[in-house]
Protein backbone atom coordinates (compact mmCIF):
# COMPACT_ATOMS: atom_id res chain seq x y z
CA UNK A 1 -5.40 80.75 130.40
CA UNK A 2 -2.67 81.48 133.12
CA UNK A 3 -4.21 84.55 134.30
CA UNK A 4 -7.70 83.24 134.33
CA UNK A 5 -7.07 80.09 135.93
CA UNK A 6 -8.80 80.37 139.32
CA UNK A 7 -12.02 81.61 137.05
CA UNK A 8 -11.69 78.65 134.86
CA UNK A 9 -10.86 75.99 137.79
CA UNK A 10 -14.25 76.90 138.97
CA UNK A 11 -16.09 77.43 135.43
CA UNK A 12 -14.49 74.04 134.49
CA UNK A 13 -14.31 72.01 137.25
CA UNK A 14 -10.58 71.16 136.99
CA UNK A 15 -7.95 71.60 139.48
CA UNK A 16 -5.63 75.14 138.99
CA UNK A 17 -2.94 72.93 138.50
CA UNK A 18 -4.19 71.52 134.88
CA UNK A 19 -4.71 74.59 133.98
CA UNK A 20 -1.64 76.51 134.78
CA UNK A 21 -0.01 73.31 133.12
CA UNK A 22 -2.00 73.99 129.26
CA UNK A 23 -1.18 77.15 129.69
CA UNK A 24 2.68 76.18 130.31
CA UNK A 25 1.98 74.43 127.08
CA UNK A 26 0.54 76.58 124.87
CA UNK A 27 2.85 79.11 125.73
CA UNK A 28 5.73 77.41 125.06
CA UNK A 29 4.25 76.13 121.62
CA UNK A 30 3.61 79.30 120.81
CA UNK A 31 7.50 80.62 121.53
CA UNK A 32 8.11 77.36 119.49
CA UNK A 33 6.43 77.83 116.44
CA UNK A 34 7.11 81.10 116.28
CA UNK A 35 11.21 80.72 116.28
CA UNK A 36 10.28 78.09 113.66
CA UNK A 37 8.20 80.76 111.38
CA UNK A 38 10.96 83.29 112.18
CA UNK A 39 13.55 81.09 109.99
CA UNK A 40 14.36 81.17 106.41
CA UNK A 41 15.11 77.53 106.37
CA UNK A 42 13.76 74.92 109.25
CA UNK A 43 15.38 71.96 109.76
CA UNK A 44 13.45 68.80 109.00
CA UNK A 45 14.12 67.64 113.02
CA UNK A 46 12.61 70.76 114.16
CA UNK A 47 9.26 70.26 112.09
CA UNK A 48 9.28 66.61 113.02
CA UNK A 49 9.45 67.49 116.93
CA UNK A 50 6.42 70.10 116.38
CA UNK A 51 4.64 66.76 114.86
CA UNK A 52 5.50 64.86 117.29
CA UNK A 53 4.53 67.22 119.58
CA UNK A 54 1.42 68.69 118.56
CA UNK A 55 0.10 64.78 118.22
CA UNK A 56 1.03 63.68 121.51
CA UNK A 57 -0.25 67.13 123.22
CA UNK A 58 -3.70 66.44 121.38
CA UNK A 59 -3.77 62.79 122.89
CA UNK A 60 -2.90 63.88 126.08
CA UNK A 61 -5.93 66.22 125.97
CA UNK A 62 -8.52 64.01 124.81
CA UNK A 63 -7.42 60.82 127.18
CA UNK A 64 -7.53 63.92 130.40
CA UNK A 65 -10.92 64.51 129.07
CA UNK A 66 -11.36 60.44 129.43
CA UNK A 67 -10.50 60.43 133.09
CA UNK A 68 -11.77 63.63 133.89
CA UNK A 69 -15.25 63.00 132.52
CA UNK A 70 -16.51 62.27 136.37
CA UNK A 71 -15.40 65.30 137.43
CA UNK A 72 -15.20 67.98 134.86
CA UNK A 73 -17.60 70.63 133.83
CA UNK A 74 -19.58 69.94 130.47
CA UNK A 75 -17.11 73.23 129.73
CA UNK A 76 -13.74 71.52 130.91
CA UNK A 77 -14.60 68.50 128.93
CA UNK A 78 -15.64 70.76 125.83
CA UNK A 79 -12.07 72.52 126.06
CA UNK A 80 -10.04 69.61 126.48
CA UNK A 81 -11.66 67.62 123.67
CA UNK A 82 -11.90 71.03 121.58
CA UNK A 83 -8.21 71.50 122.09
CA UNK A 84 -7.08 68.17 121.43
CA UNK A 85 -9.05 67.75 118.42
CA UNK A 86 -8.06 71.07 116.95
CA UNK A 87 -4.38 70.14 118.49
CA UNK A 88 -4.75 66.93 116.42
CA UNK A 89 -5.96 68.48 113.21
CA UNK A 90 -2.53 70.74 113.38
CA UNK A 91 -0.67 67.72 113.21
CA UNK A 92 -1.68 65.96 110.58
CA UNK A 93 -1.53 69.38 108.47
CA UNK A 94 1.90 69.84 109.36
CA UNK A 95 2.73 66.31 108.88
CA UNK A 96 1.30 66.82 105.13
CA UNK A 97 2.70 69.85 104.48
CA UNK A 98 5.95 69.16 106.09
CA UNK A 99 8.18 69.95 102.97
CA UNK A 100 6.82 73.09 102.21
CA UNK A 101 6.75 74.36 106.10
CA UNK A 102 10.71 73.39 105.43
CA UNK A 103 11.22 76.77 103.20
CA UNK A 104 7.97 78.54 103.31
CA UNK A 105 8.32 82.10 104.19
CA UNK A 106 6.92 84.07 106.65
CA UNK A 107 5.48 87.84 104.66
CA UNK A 108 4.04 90.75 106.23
CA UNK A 109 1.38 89.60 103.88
CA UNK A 110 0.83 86.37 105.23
CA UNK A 111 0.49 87.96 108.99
């Protein structure tokens, strides 16, 4: 995303800026999750927060697609809505399964 982001401005119809900012994002989710998975043991604040803030990135996605609708690409829209739906989804799943994510372990296996 970050190093296609003039591309996908254009492709999308979306300022650089939005883009460089899910990027931001993702990334950091990503370097998020992953200290989580890294641990034996994850604190029950720490799963809460990726809830939290897996829920609230997915609604921020689908209310930009919302306001962008007069502006956006078909393909801006579709990524926006894709991501925030799929963004969504995680939640819930991690909501549900919150317990187990608590102790589960992470096994060569289960990469």
């Amino acid at each position: 995303m970050l190093s296609l982001s003039e591309w996908l401005s254009q492709l999308y119809a979306l300022p650089g800026d939005i883009l460089v900012g899910i990027g931001v994002v993702n990334l950091a989710y990503g370097a998020f999750s992953f200290s989580l998975a890294m641990r034996a043991r994850r604190p029950r604040t720490l799963i809460v927060l990726l809830v939290v803030a897996n829920a609230t990135w997915g609604g921020l996605c689908v209310l930009a697609a919302a306001v962008l609708t007069g502006t956006a690409s078909v393909f801006g829209l579709a990524h926006l809505v894709g991501e925030g739906m799929f963004v969504g989804r995680l939640a819930g799943l991690e909501w549900r399964q919150r317990e187990q994510l608590r102790t589960a372990c992470l096994t060569s296996a289960s990469i």
